[in-house]
PDB file of N, CA and C in Angstrom:
ATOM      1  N   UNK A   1     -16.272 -19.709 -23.319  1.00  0.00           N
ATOM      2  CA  UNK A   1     -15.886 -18.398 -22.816  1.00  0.00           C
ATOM      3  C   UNK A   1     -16.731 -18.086 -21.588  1.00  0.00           C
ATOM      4  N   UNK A   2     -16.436 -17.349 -20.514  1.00  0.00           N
ATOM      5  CA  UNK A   2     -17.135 -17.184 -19.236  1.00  0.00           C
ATOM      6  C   UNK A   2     -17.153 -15.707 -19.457  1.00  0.00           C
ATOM      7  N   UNK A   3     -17.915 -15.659 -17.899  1.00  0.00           N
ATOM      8  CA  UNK A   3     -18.171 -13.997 -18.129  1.00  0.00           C
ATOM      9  C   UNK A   3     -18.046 -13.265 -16.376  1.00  0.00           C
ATOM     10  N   UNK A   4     -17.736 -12.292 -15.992  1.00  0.00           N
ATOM     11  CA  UNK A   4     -17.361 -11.590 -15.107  1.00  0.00           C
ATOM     12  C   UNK A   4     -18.192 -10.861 -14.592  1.00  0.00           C
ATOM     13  N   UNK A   5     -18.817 -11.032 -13.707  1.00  0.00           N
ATOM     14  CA  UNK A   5     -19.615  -9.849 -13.275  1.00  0.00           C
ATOM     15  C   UNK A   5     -18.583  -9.209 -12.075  1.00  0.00           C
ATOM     16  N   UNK A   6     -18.884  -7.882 -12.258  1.00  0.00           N
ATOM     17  CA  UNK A   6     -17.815  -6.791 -11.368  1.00  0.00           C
ATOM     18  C   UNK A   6     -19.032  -5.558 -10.361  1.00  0.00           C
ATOM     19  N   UNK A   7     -19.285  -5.820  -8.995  1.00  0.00           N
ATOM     20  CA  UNK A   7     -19.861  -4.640  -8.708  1.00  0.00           C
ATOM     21  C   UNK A   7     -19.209  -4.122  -8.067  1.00  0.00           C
ATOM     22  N   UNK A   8     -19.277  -2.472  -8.317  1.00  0.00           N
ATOM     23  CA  UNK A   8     -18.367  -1.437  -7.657  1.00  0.00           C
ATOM     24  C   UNK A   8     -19.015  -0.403  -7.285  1.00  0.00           C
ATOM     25  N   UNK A   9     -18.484   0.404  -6.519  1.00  0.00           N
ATOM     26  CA  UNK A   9     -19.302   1.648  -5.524  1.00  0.00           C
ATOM     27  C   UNK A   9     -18.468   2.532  -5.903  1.00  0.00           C
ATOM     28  N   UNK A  10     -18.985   4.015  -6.593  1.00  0.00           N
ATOM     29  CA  UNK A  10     -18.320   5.081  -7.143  1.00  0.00           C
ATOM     30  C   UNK A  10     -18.630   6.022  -5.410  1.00  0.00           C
ATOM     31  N   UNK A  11     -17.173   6.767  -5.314  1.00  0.00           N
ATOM     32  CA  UNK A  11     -17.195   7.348  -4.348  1.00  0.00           C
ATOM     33  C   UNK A  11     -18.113   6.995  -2.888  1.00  0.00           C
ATOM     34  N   UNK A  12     -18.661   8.221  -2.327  1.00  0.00           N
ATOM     35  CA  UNK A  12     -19.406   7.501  -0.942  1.00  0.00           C
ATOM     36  C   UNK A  12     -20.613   7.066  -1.645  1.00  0.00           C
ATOM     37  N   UNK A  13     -21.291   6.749  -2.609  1.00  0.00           N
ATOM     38  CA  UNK A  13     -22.726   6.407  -3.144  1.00  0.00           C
ATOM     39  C   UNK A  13     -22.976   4.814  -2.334  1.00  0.00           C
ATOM     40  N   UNK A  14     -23.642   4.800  -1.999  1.00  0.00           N
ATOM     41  CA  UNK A  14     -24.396   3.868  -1.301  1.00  0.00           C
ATOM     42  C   UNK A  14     -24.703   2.595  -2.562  1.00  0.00           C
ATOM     43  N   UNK A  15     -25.265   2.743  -3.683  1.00  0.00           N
ATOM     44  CA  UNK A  15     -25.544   1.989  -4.541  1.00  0.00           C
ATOM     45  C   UNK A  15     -24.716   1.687  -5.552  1.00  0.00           C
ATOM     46  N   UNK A  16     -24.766   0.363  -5.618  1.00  0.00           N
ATOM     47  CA  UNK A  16     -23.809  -0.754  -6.002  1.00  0.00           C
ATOM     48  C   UNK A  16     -24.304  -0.520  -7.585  1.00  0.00           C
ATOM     49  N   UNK A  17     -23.242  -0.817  -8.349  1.00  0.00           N
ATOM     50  CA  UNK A  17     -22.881  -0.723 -10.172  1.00  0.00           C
ATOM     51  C   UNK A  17     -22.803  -1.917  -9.955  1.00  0.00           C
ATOM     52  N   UNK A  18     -23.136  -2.494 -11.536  1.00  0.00           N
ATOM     53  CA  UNK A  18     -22.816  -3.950 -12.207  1.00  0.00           C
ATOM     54  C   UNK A  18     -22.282  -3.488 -13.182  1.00  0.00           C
ATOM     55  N   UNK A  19     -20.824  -4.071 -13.704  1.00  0.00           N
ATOM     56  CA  UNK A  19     -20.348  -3.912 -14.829  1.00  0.00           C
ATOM     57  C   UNK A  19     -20.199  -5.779 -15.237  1.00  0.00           C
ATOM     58  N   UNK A  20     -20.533  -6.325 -16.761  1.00  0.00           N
ATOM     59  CA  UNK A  20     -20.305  -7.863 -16.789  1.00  0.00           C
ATOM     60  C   UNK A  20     -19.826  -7.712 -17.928  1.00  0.00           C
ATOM     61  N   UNK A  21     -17.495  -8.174 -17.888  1.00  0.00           N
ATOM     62  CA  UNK A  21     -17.117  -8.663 -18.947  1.00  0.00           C
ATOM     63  C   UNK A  21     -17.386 -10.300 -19.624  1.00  0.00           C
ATOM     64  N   UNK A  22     -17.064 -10.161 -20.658  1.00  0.00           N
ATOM     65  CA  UNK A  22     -16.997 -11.321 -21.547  1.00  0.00           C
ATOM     66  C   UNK A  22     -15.716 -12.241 -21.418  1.00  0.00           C
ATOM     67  N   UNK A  23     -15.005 -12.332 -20.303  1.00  0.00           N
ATOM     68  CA  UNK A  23     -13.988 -12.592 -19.943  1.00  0.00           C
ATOM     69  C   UNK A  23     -14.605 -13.664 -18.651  1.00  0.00           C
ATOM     70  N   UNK A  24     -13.252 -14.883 -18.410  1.00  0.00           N
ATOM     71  CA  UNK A  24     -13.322 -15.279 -17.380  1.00  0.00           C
ATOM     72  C   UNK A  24     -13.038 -14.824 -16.001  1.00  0.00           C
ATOM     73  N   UNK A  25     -13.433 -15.481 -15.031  1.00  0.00           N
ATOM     74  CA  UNK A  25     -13.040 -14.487 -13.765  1.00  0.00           C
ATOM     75  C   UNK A  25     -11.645 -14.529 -13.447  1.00  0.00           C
ATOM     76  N   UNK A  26     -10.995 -15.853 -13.450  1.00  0.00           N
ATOM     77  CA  UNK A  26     -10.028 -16.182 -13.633  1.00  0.00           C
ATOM     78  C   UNK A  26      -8.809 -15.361 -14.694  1.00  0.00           C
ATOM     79  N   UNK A  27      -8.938 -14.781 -15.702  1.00  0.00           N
ATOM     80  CA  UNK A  27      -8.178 -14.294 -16.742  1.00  0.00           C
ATOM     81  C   UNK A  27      -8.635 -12.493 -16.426  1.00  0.00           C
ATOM     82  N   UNK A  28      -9.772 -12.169 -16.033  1.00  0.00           N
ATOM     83  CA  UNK A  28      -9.932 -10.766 -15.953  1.00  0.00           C
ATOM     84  C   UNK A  28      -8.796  -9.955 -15.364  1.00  0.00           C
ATOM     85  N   UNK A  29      -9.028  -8.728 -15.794  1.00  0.00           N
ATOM     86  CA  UNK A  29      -7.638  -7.652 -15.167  1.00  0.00           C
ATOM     87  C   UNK A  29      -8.328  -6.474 -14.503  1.00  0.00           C
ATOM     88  N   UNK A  30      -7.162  -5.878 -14.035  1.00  0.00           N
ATOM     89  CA  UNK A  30      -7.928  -4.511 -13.400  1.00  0.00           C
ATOM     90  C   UNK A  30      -7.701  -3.864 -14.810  1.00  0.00           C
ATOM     91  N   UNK A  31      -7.028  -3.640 -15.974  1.00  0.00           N
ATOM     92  CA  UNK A  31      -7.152  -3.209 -16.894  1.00  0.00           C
ATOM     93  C   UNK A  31      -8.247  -3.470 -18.215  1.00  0.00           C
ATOM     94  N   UNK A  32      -8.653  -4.541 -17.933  1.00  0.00           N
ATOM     95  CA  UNK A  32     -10.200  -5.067 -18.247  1.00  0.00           C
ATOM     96  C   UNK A  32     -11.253  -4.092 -18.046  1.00  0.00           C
ATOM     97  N   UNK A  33     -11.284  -4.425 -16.293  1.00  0.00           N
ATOM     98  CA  UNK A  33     -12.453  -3.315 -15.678  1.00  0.00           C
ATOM     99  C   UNK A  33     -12.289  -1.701 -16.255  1.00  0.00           C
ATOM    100  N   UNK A  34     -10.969  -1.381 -15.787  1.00  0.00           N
ATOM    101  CA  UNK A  34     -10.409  -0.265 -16.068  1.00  0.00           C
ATOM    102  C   UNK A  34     -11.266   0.367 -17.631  1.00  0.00           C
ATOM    103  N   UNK A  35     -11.122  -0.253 -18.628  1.00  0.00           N
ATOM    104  CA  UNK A  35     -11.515  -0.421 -20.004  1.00  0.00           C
ATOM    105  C   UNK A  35     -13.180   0.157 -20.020  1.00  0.00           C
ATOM    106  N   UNK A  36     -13.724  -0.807 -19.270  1.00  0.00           N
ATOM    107  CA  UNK A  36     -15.031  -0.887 -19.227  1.00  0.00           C
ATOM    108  C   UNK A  36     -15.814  -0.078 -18.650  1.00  0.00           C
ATOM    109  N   UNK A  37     -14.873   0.691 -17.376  1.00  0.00           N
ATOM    110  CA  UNK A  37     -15.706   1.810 -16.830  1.00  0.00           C
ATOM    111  C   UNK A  37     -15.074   2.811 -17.473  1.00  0.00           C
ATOM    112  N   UNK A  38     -14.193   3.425 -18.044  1.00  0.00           N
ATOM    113  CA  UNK A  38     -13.907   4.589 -18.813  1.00  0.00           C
ATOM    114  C   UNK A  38     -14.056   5.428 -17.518  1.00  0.00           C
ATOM    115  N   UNK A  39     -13.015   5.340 -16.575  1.00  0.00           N
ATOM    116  CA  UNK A  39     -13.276   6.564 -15.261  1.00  0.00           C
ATOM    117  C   UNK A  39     -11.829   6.990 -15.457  1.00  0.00           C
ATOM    118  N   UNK A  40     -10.852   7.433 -15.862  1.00  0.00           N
ATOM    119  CA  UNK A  40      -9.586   7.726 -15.490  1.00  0.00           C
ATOM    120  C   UNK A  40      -8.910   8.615 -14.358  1.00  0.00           C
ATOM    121  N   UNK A  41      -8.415   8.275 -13.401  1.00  0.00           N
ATOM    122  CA  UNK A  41      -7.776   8.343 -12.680  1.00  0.00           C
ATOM    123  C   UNK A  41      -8.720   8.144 -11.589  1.00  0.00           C
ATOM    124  N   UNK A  42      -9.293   6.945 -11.444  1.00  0.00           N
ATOM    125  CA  UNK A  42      -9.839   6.827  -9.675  1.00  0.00           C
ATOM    126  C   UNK A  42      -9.013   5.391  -9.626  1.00  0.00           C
ATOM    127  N   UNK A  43      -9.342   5.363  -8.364  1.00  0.00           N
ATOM    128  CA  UNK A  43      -8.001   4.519  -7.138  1.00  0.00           C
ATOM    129  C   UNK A  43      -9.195   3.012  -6.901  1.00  0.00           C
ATOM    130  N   UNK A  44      -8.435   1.854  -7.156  1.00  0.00           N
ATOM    131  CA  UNK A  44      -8.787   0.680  -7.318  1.00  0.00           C
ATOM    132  C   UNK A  44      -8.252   0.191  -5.962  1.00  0.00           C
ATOM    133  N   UNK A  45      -9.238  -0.707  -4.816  1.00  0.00           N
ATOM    134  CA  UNK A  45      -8.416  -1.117  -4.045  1.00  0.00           C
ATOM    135  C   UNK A  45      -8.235  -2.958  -4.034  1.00  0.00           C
ATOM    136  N   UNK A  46      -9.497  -3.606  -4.056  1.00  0.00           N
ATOM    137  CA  UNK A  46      -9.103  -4.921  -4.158  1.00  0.00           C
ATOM    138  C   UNK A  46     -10.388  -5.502  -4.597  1.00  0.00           C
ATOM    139  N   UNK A  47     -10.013  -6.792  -4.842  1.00  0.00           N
ATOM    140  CA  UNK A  47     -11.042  -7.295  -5.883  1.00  0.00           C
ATOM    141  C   UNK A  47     -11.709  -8.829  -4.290  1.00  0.00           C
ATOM    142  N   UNK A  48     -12.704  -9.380  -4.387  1.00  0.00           N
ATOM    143  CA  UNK A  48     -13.189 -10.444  -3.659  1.00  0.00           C
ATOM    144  C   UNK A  48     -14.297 -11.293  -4.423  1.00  0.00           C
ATOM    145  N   UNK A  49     -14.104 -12.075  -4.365  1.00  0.00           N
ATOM    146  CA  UNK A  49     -15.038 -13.376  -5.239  1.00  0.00           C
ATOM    147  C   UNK A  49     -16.503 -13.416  -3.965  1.00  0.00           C
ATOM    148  N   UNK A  50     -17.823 -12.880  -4.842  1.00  0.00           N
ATOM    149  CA  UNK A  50     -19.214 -13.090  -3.823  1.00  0.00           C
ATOM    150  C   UNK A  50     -19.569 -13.810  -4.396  1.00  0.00           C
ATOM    151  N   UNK A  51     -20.367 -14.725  -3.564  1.00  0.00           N
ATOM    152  CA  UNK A  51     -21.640 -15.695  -3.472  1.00  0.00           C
ATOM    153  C   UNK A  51     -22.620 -15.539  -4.007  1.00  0.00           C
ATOM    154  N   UNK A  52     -23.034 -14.382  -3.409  1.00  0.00           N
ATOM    155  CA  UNK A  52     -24.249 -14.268  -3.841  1.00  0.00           C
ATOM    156  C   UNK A  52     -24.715 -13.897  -5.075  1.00  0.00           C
ATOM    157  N   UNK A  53     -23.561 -13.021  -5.709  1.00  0.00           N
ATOM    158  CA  UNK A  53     -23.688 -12.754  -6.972  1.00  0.00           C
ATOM    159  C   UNK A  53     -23.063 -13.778  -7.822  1.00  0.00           C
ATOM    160  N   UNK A  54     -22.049 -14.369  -7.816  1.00  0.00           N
ATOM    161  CA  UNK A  54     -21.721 -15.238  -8.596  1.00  0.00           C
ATOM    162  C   UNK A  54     -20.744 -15.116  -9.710  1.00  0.00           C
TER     163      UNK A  54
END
């Protein structure tokens, strides 16, 4: 089983969130994330695979 690390920026905040599913990166959803941050109704725009984080 792999695991997902997701960082995201709530509104204009400057500092970056880590959320890490138990899911592959490959198989993850925006309904995954969705799940995991418990925010309902904010606007998702696109997802990008980093380096540096991994």
């Amino acid at each position: 089983m792999g695991e997902t690390k997701i960082i995201y920026h709530l509104d204009d905040q400057e500092t970056p969130y880590l959320v890490k599913l138990p899911i592959a990166a490959d198989r993850v959803t925006l309904a995954d994330f969705k799940n995991a941050l418990n925010k309902p109704n904010y606007t998702f725009f696109f997802k990008s695979m980093d380096d540096d984080f991994g």
